[in-house]
Protein backbone atom coordinates (compact mmCIF):
# COMPACT_ATOMS: atom_id res chain seq x y z
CA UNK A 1 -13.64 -44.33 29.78
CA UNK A 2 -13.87 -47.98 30.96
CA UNK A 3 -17.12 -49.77 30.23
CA UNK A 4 -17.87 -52.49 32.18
CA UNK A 5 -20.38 -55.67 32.43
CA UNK A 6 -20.17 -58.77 34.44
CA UNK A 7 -17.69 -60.34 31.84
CA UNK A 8 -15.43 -57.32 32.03
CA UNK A 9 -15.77 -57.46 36.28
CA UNK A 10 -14.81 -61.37 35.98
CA UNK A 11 -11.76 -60.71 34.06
CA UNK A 12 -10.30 -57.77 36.05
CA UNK A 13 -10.97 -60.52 39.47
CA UNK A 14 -9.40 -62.78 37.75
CA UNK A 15 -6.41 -60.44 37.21
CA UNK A 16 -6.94 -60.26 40.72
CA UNK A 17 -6.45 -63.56 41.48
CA UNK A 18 -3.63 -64.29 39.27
CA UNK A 19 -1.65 -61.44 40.68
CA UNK A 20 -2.60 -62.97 44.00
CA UNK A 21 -1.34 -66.34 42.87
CA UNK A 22 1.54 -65.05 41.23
CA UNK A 23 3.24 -63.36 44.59
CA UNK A 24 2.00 -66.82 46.24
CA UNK A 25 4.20 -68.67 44.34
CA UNK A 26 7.22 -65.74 44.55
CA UNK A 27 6.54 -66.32 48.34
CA UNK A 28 6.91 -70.06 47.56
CA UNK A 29 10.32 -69.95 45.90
CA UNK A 30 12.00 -66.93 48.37
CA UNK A 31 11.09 -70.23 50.99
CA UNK A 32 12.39 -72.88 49.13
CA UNK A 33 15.14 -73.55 51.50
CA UNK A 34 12.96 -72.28 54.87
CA UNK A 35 12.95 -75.47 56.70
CA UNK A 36 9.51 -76.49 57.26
CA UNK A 37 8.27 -73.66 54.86
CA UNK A 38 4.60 -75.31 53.65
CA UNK A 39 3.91 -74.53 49.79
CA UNK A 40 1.08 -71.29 49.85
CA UNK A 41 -1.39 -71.06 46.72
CA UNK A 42 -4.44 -69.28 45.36
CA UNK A 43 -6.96 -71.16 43.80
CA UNK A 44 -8.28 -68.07 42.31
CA UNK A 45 -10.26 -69.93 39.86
CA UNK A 46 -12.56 -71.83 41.64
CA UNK A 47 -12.93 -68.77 44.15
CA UNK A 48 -14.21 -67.03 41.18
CA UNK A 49 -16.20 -69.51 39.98
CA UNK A 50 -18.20 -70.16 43.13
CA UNK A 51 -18.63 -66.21 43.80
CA UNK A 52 -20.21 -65.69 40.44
CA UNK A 53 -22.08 -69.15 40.41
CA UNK A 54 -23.95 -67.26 44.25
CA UNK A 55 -24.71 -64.52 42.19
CA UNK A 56 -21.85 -62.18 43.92
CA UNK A 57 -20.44 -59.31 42.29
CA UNK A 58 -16.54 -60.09 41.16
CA UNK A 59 -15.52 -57.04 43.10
CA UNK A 60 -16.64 -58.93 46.50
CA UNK A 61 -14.32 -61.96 45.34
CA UNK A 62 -11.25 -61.93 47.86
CA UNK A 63 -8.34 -64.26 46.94
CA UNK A 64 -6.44 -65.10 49.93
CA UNK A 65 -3.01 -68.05 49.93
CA UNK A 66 -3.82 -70.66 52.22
CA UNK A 67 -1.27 -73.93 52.54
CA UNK A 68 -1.66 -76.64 50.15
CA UNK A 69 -2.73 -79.59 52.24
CA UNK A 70 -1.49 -82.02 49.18
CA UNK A 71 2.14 -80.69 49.43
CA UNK A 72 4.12 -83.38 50.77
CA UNK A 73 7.51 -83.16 52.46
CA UNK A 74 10.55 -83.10 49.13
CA UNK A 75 13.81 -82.28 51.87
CA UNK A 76 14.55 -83.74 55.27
CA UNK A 77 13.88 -80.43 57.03
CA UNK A 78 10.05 -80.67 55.85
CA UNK A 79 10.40 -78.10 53.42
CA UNK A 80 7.54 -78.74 50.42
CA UNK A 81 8.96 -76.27 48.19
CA UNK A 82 9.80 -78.34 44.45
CA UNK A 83 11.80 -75.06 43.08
CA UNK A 84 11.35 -76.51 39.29
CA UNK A 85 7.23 -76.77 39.88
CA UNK A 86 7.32 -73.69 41.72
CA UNK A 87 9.16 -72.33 38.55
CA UNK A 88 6.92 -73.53 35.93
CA UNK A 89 3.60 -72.88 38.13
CA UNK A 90 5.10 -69.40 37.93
CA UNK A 91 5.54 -69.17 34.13
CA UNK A 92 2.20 -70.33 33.53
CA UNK A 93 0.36 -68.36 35.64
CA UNK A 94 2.14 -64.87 34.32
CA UNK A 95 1.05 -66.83 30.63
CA UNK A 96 -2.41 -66.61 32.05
CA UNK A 97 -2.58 -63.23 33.73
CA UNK A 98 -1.49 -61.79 29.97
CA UNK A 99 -3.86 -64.07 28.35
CA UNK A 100 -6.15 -62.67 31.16
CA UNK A 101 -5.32 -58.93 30.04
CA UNK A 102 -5.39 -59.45 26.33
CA UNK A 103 -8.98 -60.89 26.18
CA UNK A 104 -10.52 -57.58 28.83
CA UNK A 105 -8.64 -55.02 26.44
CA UNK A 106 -10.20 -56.73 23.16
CA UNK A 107 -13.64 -56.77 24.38
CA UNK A 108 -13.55 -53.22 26.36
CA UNK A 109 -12.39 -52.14 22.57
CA UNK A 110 -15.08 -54.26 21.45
CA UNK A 111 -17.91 -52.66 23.54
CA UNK A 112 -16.20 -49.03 22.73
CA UNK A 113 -16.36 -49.50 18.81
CA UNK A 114 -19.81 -51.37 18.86
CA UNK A 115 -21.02 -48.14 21.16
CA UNK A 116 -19.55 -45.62 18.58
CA UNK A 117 -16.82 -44.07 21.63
CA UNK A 118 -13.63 -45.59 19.70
């Protein structure tokens, strides 16, 4: 049985998002050596943020890459691809989407025990 609330919605689009983000920044080091390859990234947080700050449901939330516009050239051929920040952006997103995943399993156990159903 899952129980739900507007908490438990904004942490599974968050999950969302940082799964989103997370094959982003896969994309981003597959193209490290793509000449002209521009750096792709989902700012899933403020996506959320705004959504749930209009009153939208988190279900609504869509979390799309789009280029990063600060991403300057680092090779001759134009690529924008840093392969050690891609790396760590990587590591610390896949931090947060477990952080992410341990906080909505506490509280749905939470909301179970305080309910009597576990």
């Amino acid at each position: 049985m899952e129980l739900s609330d507007t908490t438990q919605q904004a942490l599974g689009a968050a999950l969302r998002g940082a799964q989103a983000r997370h094959q982003a920044l896969a994309g981003n080091i597959a193209n490290a050596t793509t000449p002209g390859y521009v750096r792709q990234d989902v700012e899933f947080h403020a996506a959320l943020q705004t959504a749930l700050a209009a009153g939208r449901k988190p279900s609504e939330i869509a979390f799309t890459p789009s280029p990063d516009a600060a991403a300057g050239a680092v090779r001759a051929d134009g690529g924008t691809i840093d392969i050690d920040a891609e790396s760590a952006k990587l590591a610390a997103n896949a931090l947060e989407y477990q952080a992410i995943v341990a906080v909505k399993e506490a509280r749905g156990a939470a909301m179970k025990a305080a309910l009597g159903l576990g």
